[in-house]
C-alpha atoms as a PDB file:
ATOM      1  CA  UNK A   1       0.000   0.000   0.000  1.00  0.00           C
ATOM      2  CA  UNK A   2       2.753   2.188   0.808  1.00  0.00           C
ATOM      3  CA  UNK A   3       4.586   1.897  -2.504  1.00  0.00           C
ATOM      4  CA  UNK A   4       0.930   2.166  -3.962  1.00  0.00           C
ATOM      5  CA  UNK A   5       0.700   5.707  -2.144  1.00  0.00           C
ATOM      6  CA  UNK A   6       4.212   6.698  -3.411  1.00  0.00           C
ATOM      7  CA  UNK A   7       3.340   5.635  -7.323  1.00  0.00           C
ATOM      8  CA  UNK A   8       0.342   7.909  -6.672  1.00  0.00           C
ATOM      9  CA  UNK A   9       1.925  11.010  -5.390  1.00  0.00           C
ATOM     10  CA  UNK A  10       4.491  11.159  -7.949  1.00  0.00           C
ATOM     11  CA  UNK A  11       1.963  10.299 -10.634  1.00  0.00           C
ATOM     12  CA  UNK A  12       0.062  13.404  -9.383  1.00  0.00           C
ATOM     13  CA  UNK A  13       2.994  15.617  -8.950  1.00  0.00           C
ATOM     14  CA  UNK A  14       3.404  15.451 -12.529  1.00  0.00           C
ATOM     15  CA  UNK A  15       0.153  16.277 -14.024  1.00  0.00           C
ATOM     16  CA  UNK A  16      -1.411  19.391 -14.675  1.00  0.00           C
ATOM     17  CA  UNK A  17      -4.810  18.898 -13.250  1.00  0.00           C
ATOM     18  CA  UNK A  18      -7.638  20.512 -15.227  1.00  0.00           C
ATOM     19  CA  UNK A  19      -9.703  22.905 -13.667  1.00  0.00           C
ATOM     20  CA  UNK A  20     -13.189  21.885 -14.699  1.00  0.00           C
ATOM     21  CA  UNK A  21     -14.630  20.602 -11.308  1.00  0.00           C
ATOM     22  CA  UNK A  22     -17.925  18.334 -12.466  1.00  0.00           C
ATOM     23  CA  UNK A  23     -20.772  18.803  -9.625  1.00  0.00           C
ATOM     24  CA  UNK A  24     -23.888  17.478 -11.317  1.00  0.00           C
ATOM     25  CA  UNK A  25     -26.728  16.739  -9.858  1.00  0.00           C
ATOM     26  CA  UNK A  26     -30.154  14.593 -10.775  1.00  0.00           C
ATOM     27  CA  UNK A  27     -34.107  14.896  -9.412  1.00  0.00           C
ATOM     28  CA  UNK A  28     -35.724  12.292  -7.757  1.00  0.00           C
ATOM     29  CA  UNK A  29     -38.498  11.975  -5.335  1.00  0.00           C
ATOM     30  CA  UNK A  30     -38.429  10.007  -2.344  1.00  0.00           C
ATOM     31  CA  UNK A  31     -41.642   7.894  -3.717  1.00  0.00           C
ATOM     32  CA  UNK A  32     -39.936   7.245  -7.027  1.00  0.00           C
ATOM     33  CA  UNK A  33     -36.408   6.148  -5.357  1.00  0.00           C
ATOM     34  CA  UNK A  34     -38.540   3.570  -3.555  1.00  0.00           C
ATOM     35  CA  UNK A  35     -40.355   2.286  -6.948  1.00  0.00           C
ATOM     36  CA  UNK A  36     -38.480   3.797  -9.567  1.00  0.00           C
ATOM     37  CA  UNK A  37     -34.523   2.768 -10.067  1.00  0.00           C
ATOM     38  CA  UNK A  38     -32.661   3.283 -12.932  1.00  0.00           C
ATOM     39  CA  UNK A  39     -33.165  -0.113 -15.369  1.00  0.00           C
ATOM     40  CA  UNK A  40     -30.581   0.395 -18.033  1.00  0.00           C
ATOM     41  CA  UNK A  41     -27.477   3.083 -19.308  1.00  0.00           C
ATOM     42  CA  UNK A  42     -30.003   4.255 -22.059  1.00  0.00           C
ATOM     43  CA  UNK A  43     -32.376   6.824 -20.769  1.00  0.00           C
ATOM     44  CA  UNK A  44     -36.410   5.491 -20.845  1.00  0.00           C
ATOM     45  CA  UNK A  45     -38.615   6.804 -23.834  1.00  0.00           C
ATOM     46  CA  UNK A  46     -40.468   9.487 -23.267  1.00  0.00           C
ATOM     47  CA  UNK A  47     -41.251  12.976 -23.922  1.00  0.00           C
ATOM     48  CA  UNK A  48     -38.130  15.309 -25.298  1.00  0.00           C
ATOM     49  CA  UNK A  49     -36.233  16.918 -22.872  1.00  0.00           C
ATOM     50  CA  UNK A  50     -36.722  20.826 -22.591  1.00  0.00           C
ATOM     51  CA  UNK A  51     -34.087  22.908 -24.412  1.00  0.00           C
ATOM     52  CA  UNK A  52     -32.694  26.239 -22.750  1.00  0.00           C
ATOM     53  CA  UNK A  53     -29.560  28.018 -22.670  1.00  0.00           C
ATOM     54  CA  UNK A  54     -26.761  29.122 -20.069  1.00  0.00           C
ATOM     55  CA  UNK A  55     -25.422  32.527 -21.085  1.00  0.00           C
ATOM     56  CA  UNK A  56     -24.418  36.257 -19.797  1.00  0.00           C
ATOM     57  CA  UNK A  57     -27.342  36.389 -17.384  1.00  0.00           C
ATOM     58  CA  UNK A  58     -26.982  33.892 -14.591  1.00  0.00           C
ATOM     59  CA  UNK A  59     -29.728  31.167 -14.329  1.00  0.00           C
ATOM     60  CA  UNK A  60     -30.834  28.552 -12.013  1.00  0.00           C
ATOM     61  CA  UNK A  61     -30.910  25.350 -12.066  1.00  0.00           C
ATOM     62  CA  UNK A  62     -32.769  22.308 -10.464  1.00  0.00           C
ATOM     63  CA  UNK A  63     -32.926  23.354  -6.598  1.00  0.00           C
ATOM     64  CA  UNK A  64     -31.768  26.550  -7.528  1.00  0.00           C
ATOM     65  CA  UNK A  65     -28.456  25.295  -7.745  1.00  0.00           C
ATOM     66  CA  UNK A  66     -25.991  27.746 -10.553  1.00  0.00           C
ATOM     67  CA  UNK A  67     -22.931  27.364 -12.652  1.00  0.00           C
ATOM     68  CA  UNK A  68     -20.713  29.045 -10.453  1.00  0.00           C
ATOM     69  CA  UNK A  69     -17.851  28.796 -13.233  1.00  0.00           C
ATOM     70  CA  UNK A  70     -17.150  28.342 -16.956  1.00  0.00           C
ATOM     71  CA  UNK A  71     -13.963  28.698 -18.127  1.00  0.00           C
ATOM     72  CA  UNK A  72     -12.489  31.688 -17.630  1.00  0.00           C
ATOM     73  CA  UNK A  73     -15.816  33.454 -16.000  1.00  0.00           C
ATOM     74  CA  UNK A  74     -16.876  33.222 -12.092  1.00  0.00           C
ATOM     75  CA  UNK A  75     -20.448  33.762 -10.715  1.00  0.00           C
ATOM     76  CA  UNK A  76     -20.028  36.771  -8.500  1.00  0.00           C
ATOM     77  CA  UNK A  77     -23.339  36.177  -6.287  1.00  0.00           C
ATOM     78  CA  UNK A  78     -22.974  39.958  -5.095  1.00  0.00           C
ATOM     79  CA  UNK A  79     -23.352  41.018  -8.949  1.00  0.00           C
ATOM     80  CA  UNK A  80     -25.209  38.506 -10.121  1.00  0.00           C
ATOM     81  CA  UNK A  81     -23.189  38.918 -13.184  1.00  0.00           C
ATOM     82  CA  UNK A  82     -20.230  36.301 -14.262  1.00  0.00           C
ATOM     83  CA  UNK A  83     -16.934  37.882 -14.174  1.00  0.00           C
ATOM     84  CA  UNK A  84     -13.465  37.252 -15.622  1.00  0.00           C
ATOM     85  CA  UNK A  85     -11.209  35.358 -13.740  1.00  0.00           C
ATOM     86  CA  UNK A  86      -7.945  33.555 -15.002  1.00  0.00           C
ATOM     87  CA  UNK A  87      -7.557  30.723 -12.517  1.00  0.00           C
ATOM     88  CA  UNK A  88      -4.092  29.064 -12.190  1.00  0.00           C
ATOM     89  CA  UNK A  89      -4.470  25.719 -14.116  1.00  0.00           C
ATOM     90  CA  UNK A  90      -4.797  23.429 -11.404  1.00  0.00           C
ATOM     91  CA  UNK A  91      -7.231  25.488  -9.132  1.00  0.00           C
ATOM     92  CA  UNK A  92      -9.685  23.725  -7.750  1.00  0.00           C
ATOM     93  CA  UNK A  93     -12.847  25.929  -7.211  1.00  0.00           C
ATOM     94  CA  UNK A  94     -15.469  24.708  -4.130  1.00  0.00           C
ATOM     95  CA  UNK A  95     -19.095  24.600  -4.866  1.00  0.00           C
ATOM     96  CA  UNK A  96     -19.981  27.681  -3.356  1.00  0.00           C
ATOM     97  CA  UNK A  97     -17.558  29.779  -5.571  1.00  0.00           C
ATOM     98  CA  UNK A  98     -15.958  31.479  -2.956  1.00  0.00           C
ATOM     99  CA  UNK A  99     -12.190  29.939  -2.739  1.00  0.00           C
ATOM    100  CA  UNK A 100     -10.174  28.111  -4.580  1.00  0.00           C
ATOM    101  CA  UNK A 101      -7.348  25.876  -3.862  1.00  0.00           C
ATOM    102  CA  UNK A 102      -4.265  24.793  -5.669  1.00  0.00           C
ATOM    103  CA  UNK A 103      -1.021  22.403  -4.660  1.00  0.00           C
ATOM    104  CA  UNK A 104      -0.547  19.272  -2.325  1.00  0.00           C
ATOM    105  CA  UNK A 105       2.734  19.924  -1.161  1.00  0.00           C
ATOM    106  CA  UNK A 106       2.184  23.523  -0.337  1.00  0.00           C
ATOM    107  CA  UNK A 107      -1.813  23.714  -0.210  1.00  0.00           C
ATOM    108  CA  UNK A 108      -2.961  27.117  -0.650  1.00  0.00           C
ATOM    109  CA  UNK A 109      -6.479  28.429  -0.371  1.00  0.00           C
ATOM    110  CA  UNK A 110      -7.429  31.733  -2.084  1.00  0.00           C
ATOM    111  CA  UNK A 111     -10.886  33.865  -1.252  1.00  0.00           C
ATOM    112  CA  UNK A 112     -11.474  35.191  -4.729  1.00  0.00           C
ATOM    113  CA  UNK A 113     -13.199  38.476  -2.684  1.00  0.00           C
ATOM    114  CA  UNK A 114     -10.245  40.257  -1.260  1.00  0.00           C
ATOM    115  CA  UNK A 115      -7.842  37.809  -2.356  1.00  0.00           C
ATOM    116  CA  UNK A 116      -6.504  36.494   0.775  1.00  0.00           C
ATOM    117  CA  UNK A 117      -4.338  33.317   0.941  1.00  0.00           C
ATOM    118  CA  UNK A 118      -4.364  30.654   3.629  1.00  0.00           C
ATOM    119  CA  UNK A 119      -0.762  28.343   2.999  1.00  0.00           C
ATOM    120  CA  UNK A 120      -0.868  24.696   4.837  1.00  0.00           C
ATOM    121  CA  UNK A 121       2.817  23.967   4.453  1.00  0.00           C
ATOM    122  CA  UNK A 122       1.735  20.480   5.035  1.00  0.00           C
ATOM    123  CA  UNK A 123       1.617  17.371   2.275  1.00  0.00           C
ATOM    124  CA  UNK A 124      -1.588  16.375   1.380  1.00  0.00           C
ATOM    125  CA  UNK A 125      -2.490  13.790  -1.871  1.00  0.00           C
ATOM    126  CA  UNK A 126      -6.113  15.439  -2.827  1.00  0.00           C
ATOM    127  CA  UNK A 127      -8.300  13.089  -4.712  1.00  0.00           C
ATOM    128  CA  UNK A 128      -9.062  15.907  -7.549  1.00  0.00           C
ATOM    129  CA  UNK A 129      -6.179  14.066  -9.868  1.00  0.00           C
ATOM    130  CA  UNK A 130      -8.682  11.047  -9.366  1.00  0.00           C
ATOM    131  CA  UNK A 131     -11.607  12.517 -10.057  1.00  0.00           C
ATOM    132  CA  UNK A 132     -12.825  12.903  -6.445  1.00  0.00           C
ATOM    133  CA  UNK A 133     -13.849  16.542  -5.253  1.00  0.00           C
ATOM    134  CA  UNK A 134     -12.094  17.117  -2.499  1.00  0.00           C
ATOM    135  CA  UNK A 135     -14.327  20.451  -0.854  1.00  0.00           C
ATOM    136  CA  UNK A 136     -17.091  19.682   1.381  1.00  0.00           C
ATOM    137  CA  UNK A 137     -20.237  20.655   0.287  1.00  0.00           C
ATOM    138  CA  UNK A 138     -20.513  24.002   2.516  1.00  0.00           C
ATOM    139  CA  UNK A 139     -17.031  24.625   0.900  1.00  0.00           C
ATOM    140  CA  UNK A 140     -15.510  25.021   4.562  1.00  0.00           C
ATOM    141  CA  UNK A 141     -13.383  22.063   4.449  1.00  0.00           C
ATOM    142  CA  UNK A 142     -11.104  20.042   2.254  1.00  0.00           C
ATOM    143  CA  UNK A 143     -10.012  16.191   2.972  1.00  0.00           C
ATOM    144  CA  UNK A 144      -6.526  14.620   1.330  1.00  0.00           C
ATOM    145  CA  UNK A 145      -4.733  11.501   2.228  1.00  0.00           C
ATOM    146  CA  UNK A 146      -1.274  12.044   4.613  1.00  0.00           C
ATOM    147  CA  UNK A 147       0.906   9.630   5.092  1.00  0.00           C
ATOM    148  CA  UNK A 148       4.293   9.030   7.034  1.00  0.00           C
ATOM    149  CA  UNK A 149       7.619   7.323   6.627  1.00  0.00           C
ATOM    150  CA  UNK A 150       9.110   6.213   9.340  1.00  0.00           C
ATOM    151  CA  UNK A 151       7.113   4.733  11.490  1.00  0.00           C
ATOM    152  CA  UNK A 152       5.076   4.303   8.615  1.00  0.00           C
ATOM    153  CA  UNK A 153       1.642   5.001   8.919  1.00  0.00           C
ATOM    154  CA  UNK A 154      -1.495   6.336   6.639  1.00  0.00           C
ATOM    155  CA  UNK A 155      -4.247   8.294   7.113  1.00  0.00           C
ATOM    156  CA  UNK A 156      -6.479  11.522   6.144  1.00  0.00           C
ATOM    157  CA  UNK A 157      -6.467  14.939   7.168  1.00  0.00           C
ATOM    158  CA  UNK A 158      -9.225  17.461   6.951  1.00  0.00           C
ATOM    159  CA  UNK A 159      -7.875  21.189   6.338  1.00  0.00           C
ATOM    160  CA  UNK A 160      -9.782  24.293   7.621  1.00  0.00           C
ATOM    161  CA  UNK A 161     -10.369  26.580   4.770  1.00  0.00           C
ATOM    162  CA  UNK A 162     -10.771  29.660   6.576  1.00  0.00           C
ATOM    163  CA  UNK A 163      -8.150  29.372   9.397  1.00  0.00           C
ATOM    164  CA  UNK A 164      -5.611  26.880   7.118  1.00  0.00           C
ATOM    165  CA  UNK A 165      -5.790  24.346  10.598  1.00  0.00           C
ATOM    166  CA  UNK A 166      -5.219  20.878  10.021  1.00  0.00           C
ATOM    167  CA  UNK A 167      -6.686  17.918  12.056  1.00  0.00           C
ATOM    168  CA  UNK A 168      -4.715  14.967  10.777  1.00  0.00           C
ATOM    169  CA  UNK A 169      -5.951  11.362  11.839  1.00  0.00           C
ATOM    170  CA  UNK A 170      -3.901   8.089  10.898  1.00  0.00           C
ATOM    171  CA  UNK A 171      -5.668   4.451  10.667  1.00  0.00           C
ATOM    172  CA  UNK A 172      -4.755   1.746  12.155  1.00  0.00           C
ATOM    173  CA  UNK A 173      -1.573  -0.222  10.050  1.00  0.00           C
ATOM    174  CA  UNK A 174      -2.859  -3.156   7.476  1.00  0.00           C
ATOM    175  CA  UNK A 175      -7.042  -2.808   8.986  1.00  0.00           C
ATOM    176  CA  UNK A 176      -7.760  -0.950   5.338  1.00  0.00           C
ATOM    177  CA  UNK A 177      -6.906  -2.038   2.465  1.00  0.00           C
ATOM    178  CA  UNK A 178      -7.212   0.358  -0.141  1.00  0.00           C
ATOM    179  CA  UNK A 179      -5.439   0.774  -2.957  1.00  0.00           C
ATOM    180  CA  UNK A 180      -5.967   4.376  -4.498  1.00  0.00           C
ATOM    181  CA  UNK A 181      -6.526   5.328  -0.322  1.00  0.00           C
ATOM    182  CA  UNK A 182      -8.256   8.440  -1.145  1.00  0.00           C
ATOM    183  CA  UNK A 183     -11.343  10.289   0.357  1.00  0.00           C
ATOM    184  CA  UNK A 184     -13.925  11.917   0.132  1.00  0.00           C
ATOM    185  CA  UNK A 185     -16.783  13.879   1.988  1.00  0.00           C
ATOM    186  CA  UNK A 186     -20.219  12.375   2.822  1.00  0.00           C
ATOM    187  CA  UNK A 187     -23.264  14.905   1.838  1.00  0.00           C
ATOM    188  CA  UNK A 188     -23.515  15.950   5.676  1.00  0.00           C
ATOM    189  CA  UNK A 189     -20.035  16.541   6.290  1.00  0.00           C
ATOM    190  CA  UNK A 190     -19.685  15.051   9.218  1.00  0.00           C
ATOM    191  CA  UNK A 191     -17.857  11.772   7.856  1.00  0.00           C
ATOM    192  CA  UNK A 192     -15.600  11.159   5.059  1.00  0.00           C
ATOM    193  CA  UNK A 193     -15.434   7.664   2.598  1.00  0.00           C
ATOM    194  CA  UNK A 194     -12.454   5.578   1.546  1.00  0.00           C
ATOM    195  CA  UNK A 195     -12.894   2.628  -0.876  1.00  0.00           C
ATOM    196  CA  UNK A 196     -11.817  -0.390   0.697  1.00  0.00           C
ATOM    197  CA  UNK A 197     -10.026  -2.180  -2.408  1.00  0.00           C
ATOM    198  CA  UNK A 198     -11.346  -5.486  -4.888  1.00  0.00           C
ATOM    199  CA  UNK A 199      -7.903  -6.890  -5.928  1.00  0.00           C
ATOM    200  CA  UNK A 200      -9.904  -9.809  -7.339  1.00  0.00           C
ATOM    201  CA  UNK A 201      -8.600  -8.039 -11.376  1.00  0.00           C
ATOM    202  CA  UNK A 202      -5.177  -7.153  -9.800  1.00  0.00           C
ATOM    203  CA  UNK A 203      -3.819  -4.394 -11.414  1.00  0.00           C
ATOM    204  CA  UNK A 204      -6.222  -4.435 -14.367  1.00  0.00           C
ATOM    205  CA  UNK A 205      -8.997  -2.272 -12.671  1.00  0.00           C
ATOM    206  CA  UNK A 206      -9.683  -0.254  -9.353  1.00  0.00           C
ATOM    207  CA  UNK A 207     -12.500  -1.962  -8.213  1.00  0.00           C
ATOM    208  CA  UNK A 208     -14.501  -1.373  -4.842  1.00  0.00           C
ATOM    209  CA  UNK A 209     -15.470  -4.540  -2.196  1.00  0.00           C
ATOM    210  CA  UNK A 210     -16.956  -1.707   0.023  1.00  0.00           C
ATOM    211  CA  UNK A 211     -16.970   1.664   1.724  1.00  0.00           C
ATOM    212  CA  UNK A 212     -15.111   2.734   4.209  1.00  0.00           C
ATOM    213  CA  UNK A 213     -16.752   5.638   6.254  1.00  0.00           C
ATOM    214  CA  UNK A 214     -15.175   7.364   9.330  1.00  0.00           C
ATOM    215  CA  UNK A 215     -16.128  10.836  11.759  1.00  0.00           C
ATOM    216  CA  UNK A 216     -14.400  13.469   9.862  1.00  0.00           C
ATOM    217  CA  UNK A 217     -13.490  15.202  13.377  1.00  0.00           C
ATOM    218  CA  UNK A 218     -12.342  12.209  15.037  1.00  0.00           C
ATOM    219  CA  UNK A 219     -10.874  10.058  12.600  1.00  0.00           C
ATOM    220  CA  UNK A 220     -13.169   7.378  14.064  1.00  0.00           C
ATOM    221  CA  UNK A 221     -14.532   4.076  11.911  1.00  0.00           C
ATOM    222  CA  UNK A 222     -18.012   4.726  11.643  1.00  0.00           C
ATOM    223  CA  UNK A 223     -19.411   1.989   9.821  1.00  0.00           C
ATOM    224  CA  UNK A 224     -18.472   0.101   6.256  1.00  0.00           C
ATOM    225  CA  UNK A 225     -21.196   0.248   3.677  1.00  0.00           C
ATOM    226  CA  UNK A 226     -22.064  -2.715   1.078  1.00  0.00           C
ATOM    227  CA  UNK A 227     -21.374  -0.366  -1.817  1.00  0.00           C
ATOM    228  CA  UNK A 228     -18.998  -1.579  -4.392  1.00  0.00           C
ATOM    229  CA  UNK A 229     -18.167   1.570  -6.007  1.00  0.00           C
ATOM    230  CA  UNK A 230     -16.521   5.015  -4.994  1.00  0.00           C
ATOM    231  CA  UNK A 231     -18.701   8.621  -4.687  1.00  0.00           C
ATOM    232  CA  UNK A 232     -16.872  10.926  -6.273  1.00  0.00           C
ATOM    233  CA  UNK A 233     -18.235  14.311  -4.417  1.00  0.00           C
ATOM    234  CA  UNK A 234     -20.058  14.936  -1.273  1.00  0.00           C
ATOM    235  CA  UNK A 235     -23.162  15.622  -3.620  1.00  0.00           C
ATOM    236  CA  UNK A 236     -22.961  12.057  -5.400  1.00  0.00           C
ATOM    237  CA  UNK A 237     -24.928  11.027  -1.784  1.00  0.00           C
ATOM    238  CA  UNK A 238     -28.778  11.844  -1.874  1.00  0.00           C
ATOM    239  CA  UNK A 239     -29.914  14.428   0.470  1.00  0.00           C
ATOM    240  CA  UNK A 240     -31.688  11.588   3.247  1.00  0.00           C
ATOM    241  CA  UNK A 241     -28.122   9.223   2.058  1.00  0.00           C
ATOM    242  CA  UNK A 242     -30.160   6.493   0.997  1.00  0.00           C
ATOM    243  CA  UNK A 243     -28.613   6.344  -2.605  1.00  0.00           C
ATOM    244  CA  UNK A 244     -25.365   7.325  -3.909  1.00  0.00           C
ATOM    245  CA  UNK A 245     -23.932   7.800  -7.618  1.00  0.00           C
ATOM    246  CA  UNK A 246     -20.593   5.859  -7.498  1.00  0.00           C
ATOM    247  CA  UNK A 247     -18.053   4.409  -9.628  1.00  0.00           C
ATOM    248  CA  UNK A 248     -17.548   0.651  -9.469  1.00  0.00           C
ATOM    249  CA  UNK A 249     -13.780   1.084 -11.042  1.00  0.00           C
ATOM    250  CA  UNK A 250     -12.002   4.132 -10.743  1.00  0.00           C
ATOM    251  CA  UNK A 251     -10.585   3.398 -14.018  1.00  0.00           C
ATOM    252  CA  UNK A 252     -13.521   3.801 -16.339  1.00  0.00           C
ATOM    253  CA  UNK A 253     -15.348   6.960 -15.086  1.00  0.00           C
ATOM    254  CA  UNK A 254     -18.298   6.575 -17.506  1.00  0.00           C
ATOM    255  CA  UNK A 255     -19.389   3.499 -15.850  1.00  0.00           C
ATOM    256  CA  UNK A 256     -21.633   5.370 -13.199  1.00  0.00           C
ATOM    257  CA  UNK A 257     -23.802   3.552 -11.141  1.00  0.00           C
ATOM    258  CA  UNK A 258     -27.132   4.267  -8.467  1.00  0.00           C
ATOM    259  CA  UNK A 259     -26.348   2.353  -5.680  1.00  0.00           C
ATOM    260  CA  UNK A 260     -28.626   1.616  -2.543  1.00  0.00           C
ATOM    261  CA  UNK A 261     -26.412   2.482   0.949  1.00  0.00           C
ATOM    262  CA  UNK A 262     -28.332  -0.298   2.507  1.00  0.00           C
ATOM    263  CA  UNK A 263     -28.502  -3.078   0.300  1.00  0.00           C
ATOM    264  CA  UNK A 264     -25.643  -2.237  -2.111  1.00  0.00           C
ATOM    265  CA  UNK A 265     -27.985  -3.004  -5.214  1.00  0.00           C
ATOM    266  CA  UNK A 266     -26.696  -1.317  -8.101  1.00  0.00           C
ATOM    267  CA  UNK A 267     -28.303  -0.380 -11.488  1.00  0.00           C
ATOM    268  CA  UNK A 268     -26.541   1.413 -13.770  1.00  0.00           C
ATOM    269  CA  UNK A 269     -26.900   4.943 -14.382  1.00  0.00           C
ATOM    270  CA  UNK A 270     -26.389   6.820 -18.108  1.00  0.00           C
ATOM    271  CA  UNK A 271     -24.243   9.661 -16.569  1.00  0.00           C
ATOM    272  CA  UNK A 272     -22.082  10.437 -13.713  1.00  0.00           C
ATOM    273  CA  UNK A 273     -24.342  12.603 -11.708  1.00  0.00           C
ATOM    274  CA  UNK A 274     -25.042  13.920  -8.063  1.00  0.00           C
ATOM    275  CA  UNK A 275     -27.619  15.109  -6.580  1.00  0.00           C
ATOM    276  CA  UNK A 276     -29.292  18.824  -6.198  1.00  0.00           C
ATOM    277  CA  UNK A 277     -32.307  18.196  -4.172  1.00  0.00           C
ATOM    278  CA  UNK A 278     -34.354  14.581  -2.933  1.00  0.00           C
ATOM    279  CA  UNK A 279     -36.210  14.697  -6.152  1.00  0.00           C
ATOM    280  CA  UNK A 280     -33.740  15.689  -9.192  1.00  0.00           C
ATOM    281  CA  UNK A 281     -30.315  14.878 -10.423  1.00  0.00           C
ATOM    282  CA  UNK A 282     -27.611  17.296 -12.763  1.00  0.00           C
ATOM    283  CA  UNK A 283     -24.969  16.383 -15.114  1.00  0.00           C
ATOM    284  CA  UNK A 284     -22.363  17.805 -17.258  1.00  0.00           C
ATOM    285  CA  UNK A 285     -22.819  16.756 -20.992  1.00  0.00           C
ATOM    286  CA  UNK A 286     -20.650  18.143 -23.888  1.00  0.00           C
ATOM    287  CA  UNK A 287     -20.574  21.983 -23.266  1.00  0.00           C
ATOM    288  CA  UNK A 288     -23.868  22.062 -21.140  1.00  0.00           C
ATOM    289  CA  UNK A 289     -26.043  20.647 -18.389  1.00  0.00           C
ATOM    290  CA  UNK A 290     -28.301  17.715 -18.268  1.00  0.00           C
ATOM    291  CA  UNK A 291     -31.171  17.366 -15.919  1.00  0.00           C
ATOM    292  CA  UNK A 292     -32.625  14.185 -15.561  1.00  0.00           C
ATOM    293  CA  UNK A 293     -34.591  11.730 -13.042  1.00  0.00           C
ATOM    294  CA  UNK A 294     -33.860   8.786 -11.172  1.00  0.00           C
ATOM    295  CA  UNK A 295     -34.375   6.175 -13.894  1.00  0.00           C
ATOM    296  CA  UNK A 296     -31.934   7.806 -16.412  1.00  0.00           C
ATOM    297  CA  UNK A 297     -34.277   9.928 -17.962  1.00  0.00           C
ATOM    298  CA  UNK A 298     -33.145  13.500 -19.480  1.00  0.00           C
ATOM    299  CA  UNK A 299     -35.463  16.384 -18.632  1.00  0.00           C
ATOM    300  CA  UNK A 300     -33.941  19.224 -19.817  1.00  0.00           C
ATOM    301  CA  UNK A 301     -30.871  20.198 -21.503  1.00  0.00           C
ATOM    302  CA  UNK A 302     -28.962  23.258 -21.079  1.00  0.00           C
ATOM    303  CA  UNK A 303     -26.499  24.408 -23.505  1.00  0.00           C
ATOM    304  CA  UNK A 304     -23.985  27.218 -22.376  1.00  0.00           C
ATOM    305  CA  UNK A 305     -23.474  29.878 -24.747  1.00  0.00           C
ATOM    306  CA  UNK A 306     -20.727  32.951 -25.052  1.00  0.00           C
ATOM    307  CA  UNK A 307     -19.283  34.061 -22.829  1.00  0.00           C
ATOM    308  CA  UNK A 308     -19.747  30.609 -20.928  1.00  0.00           C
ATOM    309  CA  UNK A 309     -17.651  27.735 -22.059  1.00  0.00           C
ATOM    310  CA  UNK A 310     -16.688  24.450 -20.529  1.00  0.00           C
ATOM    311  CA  UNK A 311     -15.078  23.357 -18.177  1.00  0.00           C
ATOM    312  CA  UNK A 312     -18.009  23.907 -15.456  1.00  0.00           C
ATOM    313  CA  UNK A 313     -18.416  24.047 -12.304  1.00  0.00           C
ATOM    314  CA  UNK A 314     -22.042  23.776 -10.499  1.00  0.00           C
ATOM    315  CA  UNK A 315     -22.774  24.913  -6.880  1.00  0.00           C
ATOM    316  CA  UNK A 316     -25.379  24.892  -4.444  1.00  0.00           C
ATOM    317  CA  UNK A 317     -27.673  28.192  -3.732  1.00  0.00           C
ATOM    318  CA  UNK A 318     -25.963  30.863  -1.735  1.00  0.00           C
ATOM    319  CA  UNK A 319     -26.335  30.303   2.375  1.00  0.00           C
END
């Protein structure tokens, strides 16, 4: 696992991460989770999705929710206008738009009001070069993995956006076994997931046995869920955390699943999505914005326009 860890960091310290951050997020009412799942990766028949457009004037979304960034424009919520912004290439922008952050070796956290910058001279591996968001979704917090040489040891540490503190908390040696080791934030907040690791393909595929969750302020094992596949963002959990979007193997991202907490049934689902509110679901397609409902089903389809350009980046409504 170590060596695992190591092949990982310098892997990561040698991309250029892209700066689109995917939050999607799909409808789906509590009565038609129950009756409803999603039956196949082709969306059911029905009517045609409603057509609008995502331009100049800033628009919501299912549960209110915005683009909060598109390319090289930011949603200033004070405004209500999108404004320039060049953000360094591997900024990664939380879903409220506030902040950004960039680095794992030097993490640095940037208000984009004012301008001030919070530096955590501490090494973290963030799960963004994976995929994985790695904000919670109040934008408060971000989660990486830490580990140590000598004695060796492995763990996560949540980082305090505002103040730059760090509460680091290691797991016990050999109890886990994960393979990518990364984490990320349940809806709530208040614990963070690690995929425990399916070595059944070897080296051929990241695949999940099960979920890993523990209290993100004590570092605490909380309980392992039957879920064999990873959330990717806080938002991939519905709101009541009955159902979660996940990826069975982090190696094929388009192979997005709806997966039952409890049971750990899966069906598969047409796009990698997460969820706005407890009764639709959002998600990025081509240079626009896909709403669509729990059996696969697009709704509506909105297409960005100048000056709004991919990559995106969707957020919640402003606290």
């Amino acid at each position: 696992m170590r060596r695992r860890i190591q092949q990982v960091r310098t892997t990561r310290r040698r991309q250029v991460i892209t700066r689109g951050l995917l939050i999607a997020f799909v409808t789906v009412s509590l009565a038609a989770c129950a009756s409803s799942q999603p039956q196949a990766r082709t969306p059911s028949a029905g009517p045609s999705p409603s057509l609008s457009t995502l331009g100049e004037t800033p628009q919501q979304l299912a549960g209110g929710w915005q683009v909060v960034a598109a390319g090289n424009r930011v949603l200033d919520r004070a405004r209500n206008a999108y404004v320039p912004l060049d953000l360094p290439p591997d900024a990664i922008l939380d879903p409220t738009g506030r902040r950004h952050a960039t680095g794992g070796g030097q993490l640095r956290i940037v208000e984009l009001a004012g301008g001030k910058v919070t530096t955590v001279d501490r090494y973290l591996m963030l799960g963004f070069g994976f995929g994985l968001d790695p904000w919670s979704a109040d934008g408060t917090r971000l989660v990486g993995t830490i580990d140590r040489k000598d004695p060796y040891a492995m763990g996560f540490a949540v980082v305090d956006a505002t103040t730059g503190k760090v509460a680091e908390h290691w797991l016990p040696r050999g109890t886990y076994d994960c393979s990518l080791c990364t984490f990320v934030f349940t809806r709530d907040g208040k614990e963070v997931a690690m995929a425990i690791a399916d070595r059944s393909l070897g080296e051929a595929a990241e695949l999940v046995r099960s979920v890993q969750l523990f209290d993100a302020q004590t570092g605490k094992p909380t309980r392992s869920l039957p879920v064999k596949a990873m959330p990717q963002s806080p938002f991939a959990w519905s709101p009541d955390g009955r159902l979660v979007v996940a990826i069975p193997d982090q190696h094929k991202k388009e192979n997005a699943q709806l997966v039952d907490t409890t049971t750990g049934e899966a069906k598969p689902f047409p796009h990698l999505a997460v969820w706005a509110t407890a009764d639709a679901l959002l998600a990025e397609s081509d240079d626009g914005v896909l709403t669509l409902r729990p059996d696969g089903t697009v709704v509506a389809d909105a297409s960005l326009t100048a000056p709004l350009h991919a990559p995106i980046v969707l957020g919640p409504p402003a606290a």
